[in-house]
C-alpha atoms as a PDB file:
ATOM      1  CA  UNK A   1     -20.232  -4.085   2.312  1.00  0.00           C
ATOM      2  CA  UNK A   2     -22.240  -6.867   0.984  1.00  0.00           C
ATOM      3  CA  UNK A   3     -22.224 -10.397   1.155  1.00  0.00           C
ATOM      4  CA  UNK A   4     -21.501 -12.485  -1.701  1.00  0.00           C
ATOM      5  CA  UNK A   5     -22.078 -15.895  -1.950  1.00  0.00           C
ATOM      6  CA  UNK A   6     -21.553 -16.696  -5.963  1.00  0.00           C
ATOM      7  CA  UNK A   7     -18.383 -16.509  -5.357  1.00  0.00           C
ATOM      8  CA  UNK A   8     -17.354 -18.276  -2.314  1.00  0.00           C
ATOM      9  CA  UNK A   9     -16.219 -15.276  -0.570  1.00  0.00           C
ATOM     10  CA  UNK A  10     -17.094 -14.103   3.005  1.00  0.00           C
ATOM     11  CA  UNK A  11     -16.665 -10.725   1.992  1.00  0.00           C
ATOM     12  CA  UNK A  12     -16.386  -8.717  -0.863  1.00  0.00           C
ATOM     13  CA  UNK A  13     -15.488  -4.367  -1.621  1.00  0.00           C
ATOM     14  CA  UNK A  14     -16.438  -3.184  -5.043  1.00  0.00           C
ATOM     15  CA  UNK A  15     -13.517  -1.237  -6.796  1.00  0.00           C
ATOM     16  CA  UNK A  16     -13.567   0.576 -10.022  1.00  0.00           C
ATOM     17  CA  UNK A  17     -11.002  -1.307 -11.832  1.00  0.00           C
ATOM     18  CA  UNK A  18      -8.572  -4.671 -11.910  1.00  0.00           C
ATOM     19  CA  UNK A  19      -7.244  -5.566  -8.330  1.00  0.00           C
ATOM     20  CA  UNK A  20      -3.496  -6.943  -8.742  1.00  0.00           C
ATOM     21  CA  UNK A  21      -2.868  -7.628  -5.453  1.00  0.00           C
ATOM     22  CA  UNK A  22      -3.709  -6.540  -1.877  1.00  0.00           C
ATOM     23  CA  UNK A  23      -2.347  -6.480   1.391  1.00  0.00           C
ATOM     24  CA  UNK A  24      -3.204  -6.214   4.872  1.00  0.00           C
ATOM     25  CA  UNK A  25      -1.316  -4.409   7.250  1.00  0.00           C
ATOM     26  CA  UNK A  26       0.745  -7.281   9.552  1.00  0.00           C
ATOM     27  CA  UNK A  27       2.315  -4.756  11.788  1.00  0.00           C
ATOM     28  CA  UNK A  28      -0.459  -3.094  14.644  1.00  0.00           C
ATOM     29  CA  UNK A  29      -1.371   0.276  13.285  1.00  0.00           C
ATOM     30  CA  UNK A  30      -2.816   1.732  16.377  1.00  0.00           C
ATOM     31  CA  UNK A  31      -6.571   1.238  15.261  1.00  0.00           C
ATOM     32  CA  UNK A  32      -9.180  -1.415  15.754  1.00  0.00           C
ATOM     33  CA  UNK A  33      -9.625  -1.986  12.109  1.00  0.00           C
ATOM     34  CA  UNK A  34      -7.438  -3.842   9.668  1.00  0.00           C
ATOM     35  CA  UNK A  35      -5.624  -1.903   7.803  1.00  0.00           C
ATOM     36  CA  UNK A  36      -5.705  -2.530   4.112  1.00  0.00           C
ATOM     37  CA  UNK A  37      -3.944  -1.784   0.805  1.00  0.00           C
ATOM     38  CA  UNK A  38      -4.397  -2.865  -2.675  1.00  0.00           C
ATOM     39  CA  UNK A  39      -2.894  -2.247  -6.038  1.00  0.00           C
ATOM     40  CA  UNK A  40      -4.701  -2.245  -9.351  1.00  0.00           C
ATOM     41  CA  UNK A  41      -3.155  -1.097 -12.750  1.00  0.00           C
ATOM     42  CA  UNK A  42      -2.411   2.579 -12.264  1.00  0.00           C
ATOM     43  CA  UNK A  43      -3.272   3.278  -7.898  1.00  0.00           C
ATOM     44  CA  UNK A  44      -3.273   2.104  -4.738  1.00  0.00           C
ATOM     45  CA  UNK A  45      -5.893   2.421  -2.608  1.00  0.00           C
ATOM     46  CA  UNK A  46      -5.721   2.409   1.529  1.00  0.00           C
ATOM     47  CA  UNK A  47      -8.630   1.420   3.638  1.00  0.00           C
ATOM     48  CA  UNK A  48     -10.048  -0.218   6.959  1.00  0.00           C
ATOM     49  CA  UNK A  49     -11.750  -2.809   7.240  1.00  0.00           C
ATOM     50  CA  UNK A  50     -13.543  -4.404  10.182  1.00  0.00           C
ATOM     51  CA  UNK A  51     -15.057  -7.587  10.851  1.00  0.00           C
ATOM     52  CA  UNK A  52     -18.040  -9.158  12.444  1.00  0.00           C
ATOM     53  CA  UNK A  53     -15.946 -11.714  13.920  1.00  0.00           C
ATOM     54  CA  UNK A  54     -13.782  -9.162  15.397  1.00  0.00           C
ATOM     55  CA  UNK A  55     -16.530  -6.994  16.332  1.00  0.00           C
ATOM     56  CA  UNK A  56     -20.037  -7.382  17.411  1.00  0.00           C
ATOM     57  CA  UNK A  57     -21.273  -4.247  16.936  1.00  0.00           C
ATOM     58  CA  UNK A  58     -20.386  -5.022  13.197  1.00  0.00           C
ATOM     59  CA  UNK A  59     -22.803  -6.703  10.699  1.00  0.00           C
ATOM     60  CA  UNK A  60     -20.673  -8.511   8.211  1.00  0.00           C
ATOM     61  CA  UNK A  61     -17.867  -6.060   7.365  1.00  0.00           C
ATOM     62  CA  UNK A  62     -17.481  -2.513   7.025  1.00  0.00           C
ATOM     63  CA  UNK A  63     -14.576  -0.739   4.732  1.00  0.00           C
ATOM     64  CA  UNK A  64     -13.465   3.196   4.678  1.00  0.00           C
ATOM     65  CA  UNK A  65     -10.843   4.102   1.875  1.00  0.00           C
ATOM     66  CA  UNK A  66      -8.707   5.848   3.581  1.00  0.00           C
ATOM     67  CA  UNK A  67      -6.891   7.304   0.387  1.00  0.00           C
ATOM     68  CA  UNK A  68      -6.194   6.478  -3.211  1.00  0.00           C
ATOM     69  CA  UNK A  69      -2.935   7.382  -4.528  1.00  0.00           C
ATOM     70  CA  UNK A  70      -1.753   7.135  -8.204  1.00  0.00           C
ATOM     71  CA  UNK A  71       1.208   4.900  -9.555  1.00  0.00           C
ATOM     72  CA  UNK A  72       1.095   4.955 -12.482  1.00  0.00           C
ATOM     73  CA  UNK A  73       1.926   1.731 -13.368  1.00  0.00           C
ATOM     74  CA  UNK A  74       0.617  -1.563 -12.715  1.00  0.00           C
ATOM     75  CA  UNK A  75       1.209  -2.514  -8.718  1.00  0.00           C
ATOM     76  CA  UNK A  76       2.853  -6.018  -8.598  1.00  0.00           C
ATOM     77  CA  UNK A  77       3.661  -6.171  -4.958  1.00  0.00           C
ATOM     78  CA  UNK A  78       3.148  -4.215  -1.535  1.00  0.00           C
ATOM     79  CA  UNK A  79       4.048  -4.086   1.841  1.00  0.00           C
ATOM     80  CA  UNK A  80       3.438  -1.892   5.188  1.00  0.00           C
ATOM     81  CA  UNK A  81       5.739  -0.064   6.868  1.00  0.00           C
ATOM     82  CA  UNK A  82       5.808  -1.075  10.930  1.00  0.00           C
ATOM     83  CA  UNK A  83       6.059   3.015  11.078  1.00  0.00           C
ATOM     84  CA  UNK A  84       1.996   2.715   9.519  1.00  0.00           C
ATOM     85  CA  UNK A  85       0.437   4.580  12.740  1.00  0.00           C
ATOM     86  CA  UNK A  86      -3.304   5.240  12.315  1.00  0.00           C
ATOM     87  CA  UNK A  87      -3.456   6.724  16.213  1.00  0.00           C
ATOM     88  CA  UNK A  88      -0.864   9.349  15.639  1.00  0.00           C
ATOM     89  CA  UNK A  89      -1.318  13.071  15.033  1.00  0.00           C
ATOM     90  CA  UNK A  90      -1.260  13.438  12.222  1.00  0.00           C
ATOM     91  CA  UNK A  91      -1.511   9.737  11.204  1.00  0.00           C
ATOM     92  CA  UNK A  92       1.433   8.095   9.468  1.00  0.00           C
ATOM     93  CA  UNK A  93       0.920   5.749   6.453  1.00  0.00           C
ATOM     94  CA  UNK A  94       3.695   4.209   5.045  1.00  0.00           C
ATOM     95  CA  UNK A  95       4.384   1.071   2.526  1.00  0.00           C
ATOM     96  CA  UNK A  96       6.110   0.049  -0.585  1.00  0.00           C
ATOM     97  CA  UNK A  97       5.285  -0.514  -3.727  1.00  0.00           C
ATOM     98  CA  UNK A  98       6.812  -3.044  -6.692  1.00  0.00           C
ATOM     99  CA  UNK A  99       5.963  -2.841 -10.907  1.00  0.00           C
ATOM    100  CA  UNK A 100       6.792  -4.143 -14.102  1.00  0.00           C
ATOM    101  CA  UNK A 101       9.407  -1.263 -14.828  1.00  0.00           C
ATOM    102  CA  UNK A 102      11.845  -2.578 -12.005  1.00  0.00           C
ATOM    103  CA  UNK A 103      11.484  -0.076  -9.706  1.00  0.00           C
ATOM    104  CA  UNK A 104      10.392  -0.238  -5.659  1.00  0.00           C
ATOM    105  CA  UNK A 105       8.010   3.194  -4.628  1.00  0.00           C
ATOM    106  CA  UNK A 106       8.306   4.481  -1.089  1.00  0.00           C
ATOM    107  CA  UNK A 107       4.943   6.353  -0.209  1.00  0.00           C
ATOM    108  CA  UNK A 108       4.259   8.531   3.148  1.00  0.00           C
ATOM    109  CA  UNK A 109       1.104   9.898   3.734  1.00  0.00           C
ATOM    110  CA  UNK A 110      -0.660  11.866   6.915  1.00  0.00           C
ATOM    111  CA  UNK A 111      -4.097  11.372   4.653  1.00  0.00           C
ATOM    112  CA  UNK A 112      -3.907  15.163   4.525  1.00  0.00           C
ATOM    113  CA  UNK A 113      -1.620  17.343   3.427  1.00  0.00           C
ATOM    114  CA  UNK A 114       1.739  15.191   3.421  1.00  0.00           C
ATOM    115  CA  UNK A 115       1.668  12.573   0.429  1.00  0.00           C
ATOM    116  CA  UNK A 116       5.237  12.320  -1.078  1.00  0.00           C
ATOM    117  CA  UNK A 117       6.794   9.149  -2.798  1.00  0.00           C
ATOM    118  CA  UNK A 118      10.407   8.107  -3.117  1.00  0.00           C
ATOM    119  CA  UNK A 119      11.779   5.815  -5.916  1.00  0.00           C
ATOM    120  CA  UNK A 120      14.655   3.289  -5.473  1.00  0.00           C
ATOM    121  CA  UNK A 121      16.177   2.201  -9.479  1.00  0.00           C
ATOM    122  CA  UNK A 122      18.645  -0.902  -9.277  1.00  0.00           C
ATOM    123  CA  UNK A 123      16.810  -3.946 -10.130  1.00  0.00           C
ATOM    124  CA  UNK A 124      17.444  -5.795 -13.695  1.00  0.00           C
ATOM    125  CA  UNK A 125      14.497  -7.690 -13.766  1.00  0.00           C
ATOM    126  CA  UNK A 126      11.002  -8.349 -12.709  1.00  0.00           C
ATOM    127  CA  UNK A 127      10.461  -7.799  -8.710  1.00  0.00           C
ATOM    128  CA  UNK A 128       9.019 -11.115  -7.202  1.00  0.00           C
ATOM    129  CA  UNK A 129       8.587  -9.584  -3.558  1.00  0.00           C
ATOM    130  CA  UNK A 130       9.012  -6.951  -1.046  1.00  0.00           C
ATOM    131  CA  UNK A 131       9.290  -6.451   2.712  1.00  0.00           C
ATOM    132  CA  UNK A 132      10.187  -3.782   5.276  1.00  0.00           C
ATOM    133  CA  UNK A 133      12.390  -4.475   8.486  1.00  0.00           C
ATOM    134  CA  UNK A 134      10.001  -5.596  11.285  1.00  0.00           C
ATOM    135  CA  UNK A 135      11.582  -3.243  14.106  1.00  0.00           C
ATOM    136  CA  UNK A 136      12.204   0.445  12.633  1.00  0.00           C
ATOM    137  CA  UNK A 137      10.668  -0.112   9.178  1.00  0.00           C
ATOM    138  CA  UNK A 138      13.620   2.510   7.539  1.00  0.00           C
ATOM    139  CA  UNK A 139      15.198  -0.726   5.164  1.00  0.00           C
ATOM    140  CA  UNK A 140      13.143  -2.629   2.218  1.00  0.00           C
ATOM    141  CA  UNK A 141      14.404  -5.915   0.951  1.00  0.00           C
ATOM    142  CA  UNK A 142      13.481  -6.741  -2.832  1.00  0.00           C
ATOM    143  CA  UNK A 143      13.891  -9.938  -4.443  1.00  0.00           C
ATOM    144  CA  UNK A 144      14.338 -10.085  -8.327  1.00  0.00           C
ATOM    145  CA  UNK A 145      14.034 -12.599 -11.372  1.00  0.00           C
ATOM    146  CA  UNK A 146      17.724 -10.458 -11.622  1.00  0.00           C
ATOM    147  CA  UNK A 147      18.816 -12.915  -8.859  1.00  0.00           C
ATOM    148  CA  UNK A 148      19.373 -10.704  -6.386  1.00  0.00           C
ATOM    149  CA  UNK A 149      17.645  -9.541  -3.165  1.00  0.00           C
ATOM    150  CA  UNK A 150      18.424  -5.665  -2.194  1.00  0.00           C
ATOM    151  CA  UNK A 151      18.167  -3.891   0.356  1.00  0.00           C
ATOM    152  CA  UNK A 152      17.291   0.103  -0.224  1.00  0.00           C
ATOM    153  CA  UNK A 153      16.844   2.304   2.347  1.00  0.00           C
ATOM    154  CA  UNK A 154      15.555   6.318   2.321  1.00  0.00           C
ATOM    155  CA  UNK A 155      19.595   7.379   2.004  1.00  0.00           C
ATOM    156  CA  UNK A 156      20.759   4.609  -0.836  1.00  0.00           C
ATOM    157  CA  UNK A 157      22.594   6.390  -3.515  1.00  0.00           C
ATOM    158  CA  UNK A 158      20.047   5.212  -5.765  1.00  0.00           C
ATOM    159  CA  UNK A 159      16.840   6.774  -4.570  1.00  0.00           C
ATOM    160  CA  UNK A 160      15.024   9.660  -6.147  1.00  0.00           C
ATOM    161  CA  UNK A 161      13.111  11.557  -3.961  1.00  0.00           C
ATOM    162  CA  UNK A 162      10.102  13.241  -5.178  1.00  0.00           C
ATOM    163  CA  UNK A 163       7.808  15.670  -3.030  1.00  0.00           C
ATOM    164  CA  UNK A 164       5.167  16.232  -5.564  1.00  0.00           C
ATOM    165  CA  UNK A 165       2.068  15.119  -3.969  1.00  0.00           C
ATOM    166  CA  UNK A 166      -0.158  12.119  -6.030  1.00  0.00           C
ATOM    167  CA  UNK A 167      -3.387  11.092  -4.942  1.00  0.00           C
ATOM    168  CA  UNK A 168      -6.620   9.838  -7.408  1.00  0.00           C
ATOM    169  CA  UNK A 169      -9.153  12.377  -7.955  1.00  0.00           C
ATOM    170  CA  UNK A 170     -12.674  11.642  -7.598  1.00  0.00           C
ATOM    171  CA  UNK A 171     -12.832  11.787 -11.319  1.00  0.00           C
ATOM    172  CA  UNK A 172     -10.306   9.007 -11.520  1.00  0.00           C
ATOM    173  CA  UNK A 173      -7.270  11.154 -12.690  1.00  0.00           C
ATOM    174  CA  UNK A 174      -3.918  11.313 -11.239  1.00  0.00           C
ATOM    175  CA  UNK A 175      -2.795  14.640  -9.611  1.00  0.00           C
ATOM    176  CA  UNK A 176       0.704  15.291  -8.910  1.00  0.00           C
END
């Protein structure tokens, strides 16, 4: 990646479209790199990132997308799963997802064949934040401008699985 100093930044990764928000993985994935996400207006993109601070061998940074996986919607919020295992076989990506239409989106990936999304339904308003249980990672909280903070889980009564893979396309359509 380049260095860019007209904007102030250390570090910046080209993408192909708006960047919403991004997240890096605050849970050890099993890998060297740091493990990133970040949600634009329709996808989410995974990647690792490395640093020359963290490694010498490493001039400036270098970044590998991982994956890109359509939403569909614009990504407001995300966080990692502590089940996110980059060292496994196959490896196990997991995280959460929050948009405009009130609904939290469960992803699991093996960055192969497995890539299957759950939605929880139950919020009344906009989702401020999101966050997984630090220990097993199986529960999400959600916060709301609803004025509530849930807490959904892969069994809640108001989840709707879906096995239908989605992943971007190198010609920037969704696939489901």
């Amino acid at each position: 990646m380049k260095q860019d100093s007209t904007r102030n930044a250390a570090y910046t990764v080209d993408c192909e479209d708006y960047v919403h928000v991004i997240k890096f993985n605050p849970f050890d994935s099993g890998d060297a790199c740091s493990l990133t996400a970040y949600g634009g207006n329709n996808y989410v993109v995974v990647g690792t990132c490395r640093f020359q601070e963290e490694d010498a061998e490493v001039e400036g940074m270098q970044y590998k997308t991982l994956r890109t996986f359509c939403h569909g919607i614009r990504v407001d919020a995300i966080a990692r799963s502590p089940e996110t295992r980059l060292d496994a076989l196959p490896p196990q990506i997991r995280f959460c997802t929050a948009a405009s239409d009130r609904k939290l989106r469960l992803f699991t990936s093996d960055l192969q064949d497995k890539n299957e999304h759950k939605t929880f339904h139950g919020h009344s308003g906009y989702i401020n934040d999101l966050v997984f249980s630090p220990k097993e990672g199986q529960e999400v909280a959600s916060v709301s401008d609803d004025h509530t903070c849930r807490r959904d889980s892969e069994t809640s009564a108001h989840c709707q699985n879906s096995t239908e893979p989605i992943t971007r396309m190198s010609n920037g359509c969704c696939r489901r």
